[in-house]
ModelCIF file with pLDDT and N, C-alpha, C, O atoms, coordinates in Angstrom:
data_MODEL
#
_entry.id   MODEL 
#
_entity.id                         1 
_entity.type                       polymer 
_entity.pdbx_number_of_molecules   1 
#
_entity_poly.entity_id                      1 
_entity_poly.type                           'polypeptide(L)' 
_entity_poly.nstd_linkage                   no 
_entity_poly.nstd_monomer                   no 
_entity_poly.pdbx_seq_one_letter_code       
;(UNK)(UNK)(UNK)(UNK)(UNK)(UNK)(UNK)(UNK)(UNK)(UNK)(UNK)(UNK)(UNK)(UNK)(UNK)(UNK)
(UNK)(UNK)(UNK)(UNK)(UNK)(UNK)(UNK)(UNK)(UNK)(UNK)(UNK)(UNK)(UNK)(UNK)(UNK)(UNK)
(UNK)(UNK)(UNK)(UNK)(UNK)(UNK)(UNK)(UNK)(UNK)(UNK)(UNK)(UNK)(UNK)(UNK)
;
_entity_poly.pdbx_seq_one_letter_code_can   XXXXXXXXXXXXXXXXXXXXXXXXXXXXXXXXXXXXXXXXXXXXXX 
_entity_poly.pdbx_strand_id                 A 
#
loop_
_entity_poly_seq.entity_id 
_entity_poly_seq.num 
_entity_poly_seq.mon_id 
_entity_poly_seq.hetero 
1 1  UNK n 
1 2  UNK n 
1 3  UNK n 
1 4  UNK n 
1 5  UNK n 
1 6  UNK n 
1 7  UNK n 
1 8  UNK n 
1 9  UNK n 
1 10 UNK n 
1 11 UNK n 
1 12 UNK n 
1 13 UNK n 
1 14 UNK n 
1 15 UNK n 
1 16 UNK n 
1 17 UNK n 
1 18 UNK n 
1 19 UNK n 
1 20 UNK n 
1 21 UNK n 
1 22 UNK n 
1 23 UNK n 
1 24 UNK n 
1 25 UNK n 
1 26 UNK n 
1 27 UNK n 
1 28 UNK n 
1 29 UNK n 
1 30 UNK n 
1 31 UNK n 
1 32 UNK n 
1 33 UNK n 
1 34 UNK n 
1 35 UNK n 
1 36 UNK n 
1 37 UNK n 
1 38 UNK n 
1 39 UNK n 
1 40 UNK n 
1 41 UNK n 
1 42 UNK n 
1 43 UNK n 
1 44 UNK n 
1 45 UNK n 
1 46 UNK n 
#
_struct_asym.id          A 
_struct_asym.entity_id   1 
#
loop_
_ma_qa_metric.id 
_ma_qa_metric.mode 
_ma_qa_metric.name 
_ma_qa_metric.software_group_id 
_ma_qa_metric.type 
1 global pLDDT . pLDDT 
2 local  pLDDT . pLDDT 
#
_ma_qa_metric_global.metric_id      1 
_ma_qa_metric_global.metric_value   91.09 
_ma_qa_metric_global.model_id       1 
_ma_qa_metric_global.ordinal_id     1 
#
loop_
_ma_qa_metric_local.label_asym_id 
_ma_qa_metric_local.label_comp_id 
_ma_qa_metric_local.label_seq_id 
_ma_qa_metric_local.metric_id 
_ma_qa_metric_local.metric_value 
_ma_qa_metric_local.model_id 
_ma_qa_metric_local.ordinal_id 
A UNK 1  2 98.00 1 1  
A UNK 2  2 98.00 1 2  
A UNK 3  2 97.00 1 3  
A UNK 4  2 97.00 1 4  
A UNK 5  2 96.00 1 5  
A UNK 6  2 93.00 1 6  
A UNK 7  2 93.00 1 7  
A UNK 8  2 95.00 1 8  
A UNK 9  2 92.00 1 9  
A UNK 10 2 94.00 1 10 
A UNK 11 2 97.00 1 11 
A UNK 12 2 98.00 1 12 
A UNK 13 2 98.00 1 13 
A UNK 14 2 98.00 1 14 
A UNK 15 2 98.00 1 15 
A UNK 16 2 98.00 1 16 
A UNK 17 2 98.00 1 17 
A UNK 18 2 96.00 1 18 
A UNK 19 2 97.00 1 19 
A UNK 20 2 98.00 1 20 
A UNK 21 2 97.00 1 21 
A UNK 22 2 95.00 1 22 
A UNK 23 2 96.00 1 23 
A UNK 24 2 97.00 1 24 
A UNK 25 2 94.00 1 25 
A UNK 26 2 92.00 1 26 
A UNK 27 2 94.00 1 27 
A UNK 28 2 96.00 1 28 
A UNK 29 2 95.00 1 29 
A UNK 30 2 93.00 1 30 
A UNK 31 2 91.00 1 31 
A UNK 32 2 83.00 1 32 
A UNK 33 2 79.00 1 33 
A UNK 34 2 74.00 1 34 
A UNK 35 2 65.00 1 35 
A UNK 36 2 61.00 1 36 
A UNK 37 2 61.00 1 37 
A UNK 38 2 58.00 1 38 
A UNK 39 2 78.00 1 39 
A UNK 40 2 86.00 1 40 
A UNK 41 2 93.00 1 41 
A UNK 42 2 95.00 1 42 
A UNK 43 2 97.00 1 43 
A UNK 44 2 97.00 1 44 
A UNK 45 2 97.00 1 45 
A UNK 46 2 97.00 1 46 
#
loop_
_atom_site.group_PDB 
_atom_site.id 
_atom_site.type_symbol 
_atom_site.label_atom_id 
_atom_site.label_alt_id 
_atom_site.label_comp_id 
_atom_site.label_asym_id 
_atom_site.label_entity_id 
_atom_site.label_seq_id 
_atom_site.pdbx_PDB_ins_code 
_atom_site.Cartn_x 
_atom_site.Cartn_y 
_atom_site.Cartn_z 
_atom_site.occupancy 
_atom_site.B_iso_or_equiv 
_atom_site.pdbx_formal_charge 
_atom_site.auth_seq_id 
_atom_site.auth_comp_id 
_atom_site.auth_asym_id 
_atom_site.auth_atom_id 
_atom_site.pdbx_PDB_model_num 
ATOM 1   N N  . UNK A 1 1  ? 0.821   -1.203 0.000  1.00 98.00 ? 1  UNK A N  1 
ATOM 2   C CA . UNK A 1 1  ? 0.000   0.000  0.000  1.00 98.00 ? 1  UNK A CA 1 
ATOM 3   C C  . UNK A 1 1  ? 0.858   1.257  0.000  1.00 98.00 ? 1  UNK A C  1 
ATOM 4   O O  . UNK A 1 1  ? 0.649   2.122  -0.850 1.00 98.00 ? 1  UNK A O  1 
ATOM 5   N N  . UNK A 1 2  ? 1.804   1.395  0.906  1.00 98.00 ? 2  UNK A N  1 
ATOM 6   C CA . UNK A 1 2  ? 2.857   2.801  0.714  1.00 98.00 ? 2  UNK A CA 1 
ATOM 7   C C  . UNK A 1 2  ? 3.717   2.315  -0.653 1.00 98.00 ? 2  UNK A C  1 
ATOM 8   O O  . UNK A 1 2  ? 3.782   3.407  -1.218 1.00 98.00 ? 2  UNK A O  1 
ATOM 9   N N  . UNK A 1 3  ? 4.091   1.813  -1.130 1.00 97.00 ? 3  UNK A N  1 
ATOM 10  C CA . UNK A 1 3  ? 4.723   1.727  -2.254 1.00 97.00 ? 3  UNK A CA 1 
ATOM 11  C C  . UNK A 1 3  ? 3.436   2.130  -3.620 1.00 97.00 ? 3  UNK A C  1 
ATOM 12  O O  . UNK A 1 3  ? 3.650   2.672  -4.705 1.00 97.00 ? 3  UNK A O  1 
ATOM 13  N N  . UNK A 1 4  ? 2.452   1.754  -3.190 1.00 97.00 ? 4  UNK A N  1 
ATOM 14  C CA . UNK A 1 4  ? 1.465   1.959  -4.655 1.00 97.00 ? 4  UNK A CA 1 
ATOM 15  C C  . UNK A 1 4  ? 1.331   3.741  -4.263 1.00 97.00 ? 4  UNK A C  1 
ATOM 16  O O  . UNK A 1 4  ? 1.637   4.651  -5.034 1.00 97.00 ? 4  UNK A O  1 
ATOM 17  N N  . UNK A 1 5  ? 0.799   3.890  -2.882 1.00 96.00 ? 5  UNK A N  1 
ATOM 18  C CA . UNK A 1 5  ? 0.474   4.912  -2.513 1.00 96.00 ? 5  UNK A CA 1 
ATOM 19  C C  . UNK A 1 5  ? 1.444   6.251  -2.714 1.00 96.00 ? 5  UNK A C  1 
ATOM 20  O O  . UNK A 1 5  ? 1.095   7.371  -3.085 1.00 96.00 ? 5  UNK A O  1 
ATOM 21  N N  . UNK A 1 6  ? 2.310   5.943  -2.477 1.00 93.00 ? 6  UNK A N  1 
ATOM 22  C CA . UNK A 1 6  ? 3.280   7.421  -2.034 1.00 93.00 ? 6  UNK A CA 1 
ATOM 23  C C  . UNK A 1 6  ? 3.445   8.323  -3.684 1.00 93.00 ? 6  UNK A C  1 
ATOM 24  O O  . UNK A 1 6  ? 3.398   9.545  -3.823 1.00 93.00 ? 6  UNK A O  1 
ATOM 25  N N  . UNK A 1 7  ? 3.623   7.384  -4.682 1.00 93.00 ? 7  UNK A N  1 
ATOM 26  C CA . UNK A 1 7  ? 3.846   8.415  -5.885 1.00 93.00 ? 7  UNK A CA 1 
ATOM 27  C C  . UNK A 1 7  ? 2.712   8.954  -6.429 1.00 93.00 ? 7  UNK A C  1 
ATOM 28  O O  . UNK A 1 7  ? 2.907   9.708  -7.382 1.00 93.00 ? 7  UNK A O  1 
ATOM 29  N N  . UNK A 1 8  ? 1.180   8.713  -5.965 1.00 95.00 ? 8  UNK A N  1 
ATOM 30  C CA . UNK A 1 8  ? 0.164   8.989  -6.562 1.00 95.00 ? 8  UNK A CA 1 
ATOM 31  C C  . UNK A 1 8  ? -0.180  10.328 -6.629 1.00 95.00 ? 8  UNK A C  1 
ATOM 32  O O  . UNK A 1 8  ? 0.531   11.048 -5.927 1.00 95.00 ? 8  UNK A O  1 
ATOM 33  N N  . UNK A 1 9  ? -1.079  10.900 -7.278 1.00 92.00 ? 9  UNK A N  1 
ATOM 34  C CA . UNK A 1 9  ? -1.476  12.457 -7.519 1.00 92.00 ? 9  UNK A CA 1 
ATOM 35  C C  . UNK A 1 9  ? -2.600  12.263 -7.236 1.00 92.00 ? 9  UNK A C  1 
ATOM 36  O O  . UNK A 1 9  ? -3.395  12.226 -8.175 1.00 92.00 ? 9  UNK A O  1 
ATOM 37  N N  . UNK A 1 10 ? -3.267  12.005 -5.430 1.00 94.00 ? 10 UNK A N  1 
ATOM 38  C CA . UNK A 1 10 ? -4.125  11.640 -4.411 1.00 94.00 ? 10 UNK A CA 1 
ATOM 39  C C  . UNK A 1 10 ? -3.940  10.728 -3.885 1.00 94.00 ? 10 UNK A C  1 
ATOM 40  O O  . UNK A 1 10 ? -2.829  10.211 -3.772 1.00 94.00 ? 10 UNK A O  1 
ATOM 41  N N  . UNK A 1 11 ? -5.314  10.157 -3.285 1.00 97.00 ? 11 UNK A N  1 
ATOM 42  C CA . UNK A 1 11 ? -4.845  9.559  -1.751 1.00 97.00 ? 11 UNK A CA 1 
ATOM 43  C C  . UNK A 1 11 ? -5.518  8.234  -2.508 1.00 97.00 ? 11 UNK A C  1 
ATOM 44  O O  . UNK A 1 11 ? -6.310  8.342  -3.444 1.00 97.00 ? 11 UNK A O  1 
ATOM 45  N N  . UNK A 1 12 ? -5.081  6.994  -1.961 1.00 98.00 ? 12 UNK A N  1 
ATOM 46  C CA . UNK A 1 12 ? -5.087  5.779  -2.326 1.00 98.00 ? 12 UNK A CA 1 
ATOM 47  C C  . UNK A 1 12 ? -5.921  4.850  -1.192 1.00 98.00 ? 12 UNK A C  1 
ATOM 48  O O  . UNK A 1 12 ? -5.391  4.427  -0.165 1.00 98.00 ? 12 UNK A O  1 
ATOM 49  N N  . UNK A 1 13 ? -7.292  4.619  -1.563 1.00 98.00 ? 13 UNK A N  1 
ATOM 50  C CA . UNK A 1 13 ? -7.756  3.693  -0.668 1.00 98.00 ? 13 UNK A CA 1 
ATOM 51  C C  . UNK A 1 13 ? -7.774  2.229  -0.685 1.00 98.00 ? 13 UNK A C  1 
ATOM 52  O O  . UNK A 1 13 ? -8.123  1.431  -1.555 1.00 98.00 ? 13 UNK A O  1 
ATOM 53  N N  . UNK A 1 14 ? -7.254  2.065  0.635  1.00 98.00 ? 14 UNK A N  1 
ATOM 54  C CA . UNK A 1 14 ? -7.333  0.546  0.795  1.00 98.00 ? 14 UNK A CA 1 
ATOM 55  C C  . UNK A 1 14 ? -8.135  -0.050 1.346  1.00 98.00 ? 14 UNK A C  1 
ATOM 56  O O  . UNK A 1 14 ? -8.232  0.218  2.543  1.00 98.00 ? 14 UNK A O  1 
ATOM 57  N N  . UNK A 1 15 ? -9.130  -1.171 0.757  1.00 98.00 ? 15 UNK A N  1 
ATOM 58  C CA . UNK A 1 15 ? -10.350 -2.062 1.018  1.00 98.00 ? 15 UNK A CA 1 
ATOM 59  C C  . UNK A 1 15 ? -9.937  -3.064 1.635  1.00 98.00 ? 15 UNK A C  1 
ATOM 60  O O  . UNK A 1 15 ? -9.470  -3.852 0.813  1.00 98.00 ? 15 UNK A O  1 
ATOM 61  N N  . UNK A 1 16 ? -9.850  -3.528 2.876  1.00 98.00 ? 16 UNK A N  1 
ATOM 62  C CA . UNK A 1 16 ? -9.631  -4.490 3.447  1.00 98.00 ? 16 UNK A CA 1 
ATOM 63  C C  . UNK A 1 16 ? -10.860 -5.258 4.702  1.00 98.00 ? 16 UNK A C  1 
ATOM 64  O O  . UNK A 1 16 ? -12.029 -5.586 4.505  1.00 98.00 ? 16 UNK A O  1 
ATOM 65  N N  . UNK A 1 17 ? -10.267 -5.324 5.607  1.00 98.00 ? 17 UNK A N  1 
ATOM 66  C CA . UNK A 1 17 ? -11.079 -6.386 6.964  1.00 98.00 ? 17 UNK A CA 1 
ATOM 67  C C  . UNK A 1 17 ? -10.746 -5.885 8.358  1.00 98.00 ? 17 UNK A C  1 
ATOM 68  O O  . UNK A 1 17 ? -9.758  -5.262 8.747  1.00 98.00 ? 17 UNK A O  1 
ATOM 69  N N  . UNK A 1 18 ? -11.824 -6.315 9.015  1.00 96.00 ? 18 UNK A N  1 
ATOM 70  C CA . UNK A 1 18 ? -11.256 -5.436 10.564 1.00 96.00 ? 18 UNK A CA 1 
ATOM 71  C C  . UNK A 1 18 ? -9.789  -6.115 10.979 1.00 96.00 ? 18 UNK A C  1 
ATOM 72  O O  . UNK A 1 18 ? -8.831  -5.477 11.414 1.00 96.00 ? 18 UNK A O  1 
ATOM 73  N N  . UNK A 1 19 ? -9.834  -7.628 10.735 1.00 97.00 ? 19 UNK A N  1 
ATOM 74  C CA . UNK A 1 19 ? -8.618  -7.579 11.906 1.00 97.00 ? 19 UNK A CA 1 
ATOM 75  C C  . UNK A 1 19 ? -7.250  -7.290 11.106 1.00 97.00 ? 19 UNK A C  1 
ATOM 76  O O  . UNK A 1 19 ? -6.141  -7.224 11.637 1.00 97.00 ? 19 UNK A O  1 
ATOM 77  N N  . UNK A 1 20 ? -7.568  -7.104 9.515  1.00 98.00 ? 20 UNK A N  1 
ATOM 78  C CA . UNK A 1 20 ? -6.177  -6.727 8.732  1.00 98.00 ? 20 UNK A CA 1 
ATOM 79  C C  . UNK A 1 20 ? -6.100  -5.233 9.604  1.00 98.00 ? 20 UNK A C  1 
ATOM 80  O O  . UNK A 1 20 ? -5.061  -4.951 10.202 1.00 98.00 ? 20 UNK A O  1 
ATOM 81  N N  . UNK A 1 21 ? -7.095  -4.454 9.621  1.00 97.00 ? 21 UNK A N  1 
ATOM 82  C CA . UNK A 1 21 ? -6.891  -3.298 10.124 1.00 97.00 ? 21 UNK A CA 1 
ATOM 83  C C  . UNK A 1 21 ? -5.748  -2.881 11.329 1.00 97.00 ? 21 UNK A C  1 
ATOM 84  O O  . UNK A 1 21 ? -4.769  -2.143 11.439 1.00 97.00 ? 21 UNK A O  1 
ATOM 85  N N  . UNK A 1 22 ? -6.482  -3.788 12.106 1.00 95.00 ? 22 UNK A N  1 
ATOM 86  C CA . UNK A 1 22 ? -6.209  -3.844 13.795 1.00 95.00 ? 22 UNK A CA 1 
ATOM 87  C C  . UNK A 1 22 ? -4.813  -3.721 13.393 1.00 95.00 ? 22 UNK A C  1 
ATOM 88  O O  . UNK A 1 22 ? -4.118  -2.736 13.640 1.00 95.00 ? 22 UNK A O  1 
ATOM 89  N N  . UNK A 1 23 ? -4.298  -5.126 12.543 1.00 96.00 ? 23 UNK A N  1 
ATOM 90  C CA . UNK A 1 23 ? -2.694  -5.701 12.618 1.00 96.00 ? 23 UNK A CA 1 
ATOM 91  C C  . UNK A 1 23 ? -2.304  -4.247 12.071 1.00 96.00 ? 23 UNK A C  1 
ATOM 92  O O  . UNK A 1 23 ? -1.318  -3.777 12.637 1.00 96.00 ? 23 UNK A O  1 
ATOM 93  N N  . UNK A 1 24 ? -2.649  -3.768 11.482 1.00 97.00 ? 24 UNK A N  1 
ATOM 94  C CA . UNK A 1 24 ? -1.855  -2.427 10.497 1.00 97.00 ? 24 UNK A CA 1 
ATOM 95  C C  . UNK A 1 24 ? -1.830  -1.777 11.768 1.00 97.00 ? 24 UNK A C  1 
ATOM 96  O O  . UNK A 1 24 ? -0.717  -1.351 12.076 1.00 97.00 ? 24 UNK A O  1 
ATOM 97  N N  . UNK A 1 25 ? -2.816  -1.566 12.653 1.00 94.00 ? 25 UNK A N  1 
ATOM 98  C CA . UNK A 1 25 ? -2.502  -0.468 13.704 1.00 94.00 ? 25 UNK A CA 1 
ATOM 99  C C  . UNK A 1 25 ? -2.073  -1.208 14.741 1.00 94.00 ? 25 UNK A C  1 
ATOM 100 O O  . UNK A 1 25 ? -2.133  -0.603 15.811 1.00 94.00 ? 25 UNK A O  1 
ATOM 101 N N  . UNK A 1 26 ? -1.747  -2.077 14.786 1.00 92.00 ? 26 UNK A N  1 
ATOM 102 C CA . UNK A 1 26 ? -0.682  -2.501 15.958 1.00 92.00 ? 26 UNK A CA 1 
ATOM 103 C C  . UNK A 1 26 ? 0.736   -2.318 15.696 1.00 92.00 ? 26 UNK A C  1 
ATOM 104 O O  . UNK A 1 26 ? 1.648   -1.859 16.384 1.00 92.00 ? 26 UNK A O  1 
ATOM 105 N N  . UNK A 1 27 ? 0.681   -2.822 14.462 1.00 94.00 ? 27 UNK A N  1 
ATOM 106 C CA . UNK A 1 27 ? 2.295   -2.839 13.586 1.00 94.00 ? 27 UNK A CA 1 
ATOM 107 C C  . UNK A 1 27 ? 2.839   -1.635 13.156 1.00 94.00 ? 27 UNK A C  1 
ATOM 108 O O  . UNK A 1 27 ? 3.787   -1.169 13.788 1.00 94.00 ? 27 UNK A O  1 
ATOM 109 N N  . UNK A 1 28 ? 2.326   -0.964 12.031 1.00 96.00 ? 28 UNK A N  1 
ATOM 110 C CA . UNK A 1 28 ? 2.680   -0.244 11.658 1.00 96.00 ? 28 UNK A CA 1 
ATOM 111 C C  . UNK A 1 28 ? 2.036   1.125  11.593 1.00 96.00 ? 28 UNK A C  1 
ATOM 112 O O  . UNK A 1 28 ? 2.909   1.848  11.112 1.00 96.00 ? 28 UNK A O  1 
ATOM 113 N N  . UNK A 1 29 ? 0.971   1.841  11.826 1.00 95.00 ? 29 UNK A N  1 
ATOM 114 C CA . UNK A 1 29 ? 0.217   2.818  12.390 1.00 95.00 ? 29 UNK A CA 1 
ATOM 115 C C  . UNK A 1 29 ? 1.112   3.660  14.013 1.00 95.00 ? 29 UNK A C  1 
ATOM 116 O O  . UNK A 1 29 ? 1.503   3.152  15.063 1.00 95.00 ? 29 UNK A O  1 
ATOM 117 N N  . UNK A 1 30 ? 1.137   5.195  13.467 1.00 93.00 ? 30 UNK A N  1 
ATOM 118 C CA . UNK A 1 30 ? 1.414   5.419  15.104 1.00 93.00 ? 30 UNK A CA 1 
ATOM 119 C C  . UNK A 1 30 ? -0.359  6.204  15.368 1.00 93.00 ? 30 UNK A C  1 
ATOM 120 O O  . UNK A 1 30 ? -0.891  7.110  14.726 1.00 93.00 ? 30 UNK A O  1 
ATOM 121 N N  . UNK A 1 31 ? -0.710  5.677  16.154 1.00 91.00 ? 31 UNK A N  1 
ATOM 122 C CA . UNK A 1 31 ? -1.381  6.481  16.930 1.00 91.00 ? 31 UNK A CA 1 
ATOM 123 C C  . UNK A 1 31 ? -2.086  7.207  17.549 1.00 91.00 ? 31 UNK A C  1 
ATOM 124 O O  . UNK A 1 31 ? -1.758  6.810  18.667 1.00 91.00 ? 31 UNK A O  1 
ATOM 125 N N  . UNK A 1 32 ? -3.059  8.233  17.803 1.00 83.00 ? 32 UNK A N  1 
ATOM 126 C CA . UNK A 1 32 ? -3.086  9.185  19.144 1.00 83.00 ? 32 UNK A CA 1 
ATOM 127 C C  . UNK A 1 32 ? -2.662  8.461  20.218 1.00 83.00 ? 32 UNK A C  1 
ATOM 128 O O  . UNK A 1 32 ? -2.883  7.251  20.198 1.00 83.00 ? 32 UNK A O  1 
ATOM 129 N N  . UNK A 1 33 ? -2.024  9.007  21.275 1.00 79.00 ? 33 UNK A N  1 
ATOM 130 C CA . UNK A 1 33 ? -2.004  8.192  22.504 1.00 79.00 ? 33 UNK A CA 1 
ATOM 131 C C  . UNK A 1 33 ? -3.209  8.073  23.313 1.00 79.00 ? 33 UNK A C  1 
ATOM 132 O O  . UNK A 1 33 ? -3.086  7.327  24.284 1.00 79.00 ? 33 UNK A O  1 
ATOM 133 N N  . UNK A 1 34 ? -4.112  8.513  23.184 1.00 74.00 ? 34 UNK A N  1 
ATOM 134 C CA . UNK A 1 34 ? -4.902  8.530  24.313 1.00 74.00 ? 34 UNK A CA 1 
ATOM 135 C C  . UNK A 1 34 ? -6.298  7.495  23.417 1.00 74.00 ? 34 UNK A C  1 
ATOM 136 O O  . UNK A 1 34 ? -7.503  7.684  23.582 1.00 74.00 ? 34 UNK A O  1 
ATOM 137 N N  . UNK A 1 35 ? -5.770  6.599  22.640 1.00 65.00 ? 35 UNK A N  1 
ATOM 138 C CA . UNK A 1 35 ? -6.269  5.399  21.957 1.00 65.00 ? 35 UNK A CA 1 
ATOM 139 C C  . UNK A 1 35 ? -5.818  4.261  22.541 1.00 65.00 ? 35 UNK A C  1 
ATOM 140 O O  . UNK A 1 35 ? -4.655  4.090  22.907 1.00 65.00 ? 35 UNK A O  1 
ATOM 141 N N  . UNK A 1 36 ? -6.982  3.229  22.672 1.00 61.00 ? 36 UNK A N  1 
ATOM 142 C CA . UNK A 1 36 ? -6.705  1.795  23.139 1.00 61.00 ? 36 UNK A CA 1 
ATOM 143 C C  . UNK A 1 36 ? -5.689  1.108  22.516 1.00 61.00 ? 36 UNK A C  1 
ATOM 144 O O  . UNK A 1 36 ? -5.374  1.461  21.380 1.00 61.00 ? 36 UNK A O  1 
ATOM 145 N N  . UNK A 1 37 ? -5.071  0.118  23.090 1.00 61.00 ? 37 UNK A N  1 
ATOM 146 C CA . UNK A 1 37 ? -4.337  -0.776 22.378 1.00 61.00 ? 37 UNK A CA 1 
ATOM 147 C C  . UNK A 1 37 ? -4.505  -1.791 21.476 1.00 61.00 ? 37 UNK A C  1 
ATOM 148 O O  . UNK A 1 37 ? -3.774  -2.233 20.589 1.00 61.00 ? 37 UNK A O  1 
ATOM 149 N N  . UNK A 1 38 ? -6.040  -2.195 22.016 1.00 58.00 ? 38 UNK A N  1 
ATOM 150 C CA . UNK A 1 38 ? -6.575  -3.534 20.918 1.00 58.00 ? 38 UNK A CA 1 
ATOM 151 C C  . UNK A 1 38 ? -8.199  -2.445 20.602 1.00 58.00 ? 38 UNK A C  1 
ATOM 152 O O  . UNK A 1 38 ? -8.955  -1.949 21.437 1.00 58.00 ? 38 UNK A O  1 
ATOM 153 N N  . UNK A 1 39 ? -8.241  -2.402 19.406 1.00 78.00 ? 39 UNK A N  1 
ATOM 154 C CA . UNK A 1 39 ? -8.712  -1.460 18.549 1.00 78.00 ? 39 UNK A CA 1 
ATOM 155 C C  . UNK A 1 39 ? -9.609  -1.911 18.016 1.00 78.00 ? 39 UNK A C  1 
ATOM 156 O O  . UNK A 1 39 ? -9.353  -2.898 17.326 1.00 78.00 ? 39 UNK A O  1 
ATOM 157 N N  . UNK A 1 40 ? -11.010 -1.453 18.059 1.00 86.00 ? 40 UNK A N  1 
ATOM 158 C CA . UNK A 1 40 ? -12.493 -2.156 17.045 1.00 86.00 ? 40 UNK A CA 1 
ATOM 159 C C  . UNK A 1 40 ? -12.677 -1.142 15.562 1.00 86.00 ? 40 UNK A C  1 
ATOM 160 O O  . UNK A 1 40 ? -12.492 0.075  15.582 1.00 86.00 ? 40 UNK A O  1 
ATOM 161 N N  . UNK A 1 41 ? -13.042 -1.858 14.418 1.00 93.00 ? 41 UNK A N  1 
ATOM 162 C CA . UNK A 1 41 ? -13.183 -1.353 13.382 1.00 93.00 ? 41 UNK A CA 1 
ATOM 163 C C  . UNK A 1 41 ? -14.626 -1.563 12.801 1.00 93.00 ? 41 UNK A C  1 
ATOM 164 O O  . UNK A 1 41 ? -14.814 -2.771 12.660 1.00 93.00 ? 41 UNK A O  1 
ATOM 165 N N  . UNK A 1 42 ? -15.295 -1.105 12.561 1.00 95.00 ? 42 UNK A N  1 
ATOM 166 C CA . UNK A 1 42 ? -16.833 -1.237 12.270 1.00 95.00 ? 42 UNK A CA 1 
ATOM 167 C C  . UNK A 1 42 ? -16.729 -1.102 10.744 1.00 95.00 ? 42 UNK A C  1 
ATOM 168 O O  . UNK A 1 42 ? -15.834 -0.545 10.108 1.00 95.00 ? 42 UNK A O  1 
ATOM 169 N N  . UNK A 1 43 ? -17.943 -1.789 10.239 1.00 97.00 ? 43 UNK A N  1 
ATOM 170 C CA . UNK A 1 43 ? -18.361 -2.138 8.608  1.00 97.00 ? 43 UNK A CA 1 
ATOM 171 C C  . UNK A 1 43 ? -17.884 -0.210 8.335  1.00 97.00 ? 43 UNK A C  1 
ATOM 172 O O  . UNK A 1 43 ? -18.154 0.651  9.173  1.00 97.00 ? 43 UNK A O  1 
ATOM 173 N N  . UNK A 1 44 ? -17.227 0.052  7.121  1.00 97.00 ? 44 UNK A N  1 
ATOM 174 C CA . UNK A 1 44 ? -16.821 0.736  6.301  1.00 97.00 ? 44 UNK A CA 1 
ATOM 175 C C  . UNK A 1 44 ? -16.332 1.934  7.065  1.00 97.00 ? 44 UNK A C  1 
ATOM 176 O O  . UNK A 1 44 ? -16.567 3.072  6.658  1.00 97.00 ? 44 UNK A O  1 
ATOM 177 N N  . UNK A 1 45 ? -15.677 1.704  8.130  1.00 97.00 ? 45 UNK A N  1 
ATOM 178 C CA . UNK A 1 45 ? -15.034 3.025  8.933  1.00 97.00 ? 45 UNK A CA 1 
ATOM 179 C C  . UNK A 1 45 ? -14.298 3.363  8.010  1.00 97.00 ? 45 UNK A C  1 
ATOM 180 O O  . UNK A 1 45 ? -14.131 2.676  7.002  1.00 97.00 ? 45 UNK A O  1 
ATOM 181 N N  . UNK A 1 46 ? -13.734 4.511  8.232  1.00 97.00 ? 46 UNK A N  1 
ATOM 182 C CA . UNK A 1 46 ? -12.978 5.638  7.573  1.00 97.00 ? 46 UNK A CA 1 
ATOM 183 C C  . UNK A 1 46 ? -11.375 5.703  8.752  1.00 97.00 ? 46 UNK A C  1 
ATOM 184 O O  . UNK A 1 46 ? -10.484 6.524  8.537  1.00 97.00 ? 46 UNK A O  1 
#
């Protein structure tokens, strides 16, 4: 996704699943701090 993403001329959405989500924001996502650690994603969040 950052490799397709970064040279584009806009923003690049990615269609995926809650717990692909989660893993992206455990792994590689920073943040707010004042966000939980294990993270819920609902049908078509943003």
């Amino acid at each position: 996704a950052v490799q397709l993403g970064a040279p584009l001329d806009g923003h690049l959405a990615v269609v995926t699943h809650g717990l692909v989500i989660r893993a992206m924001a455990g792994q590689h996502l920073r943040l707010p701090t004042d966000r939980p650690t294990v993270l819920r994603f609902d049908n078509t969040s943003l």
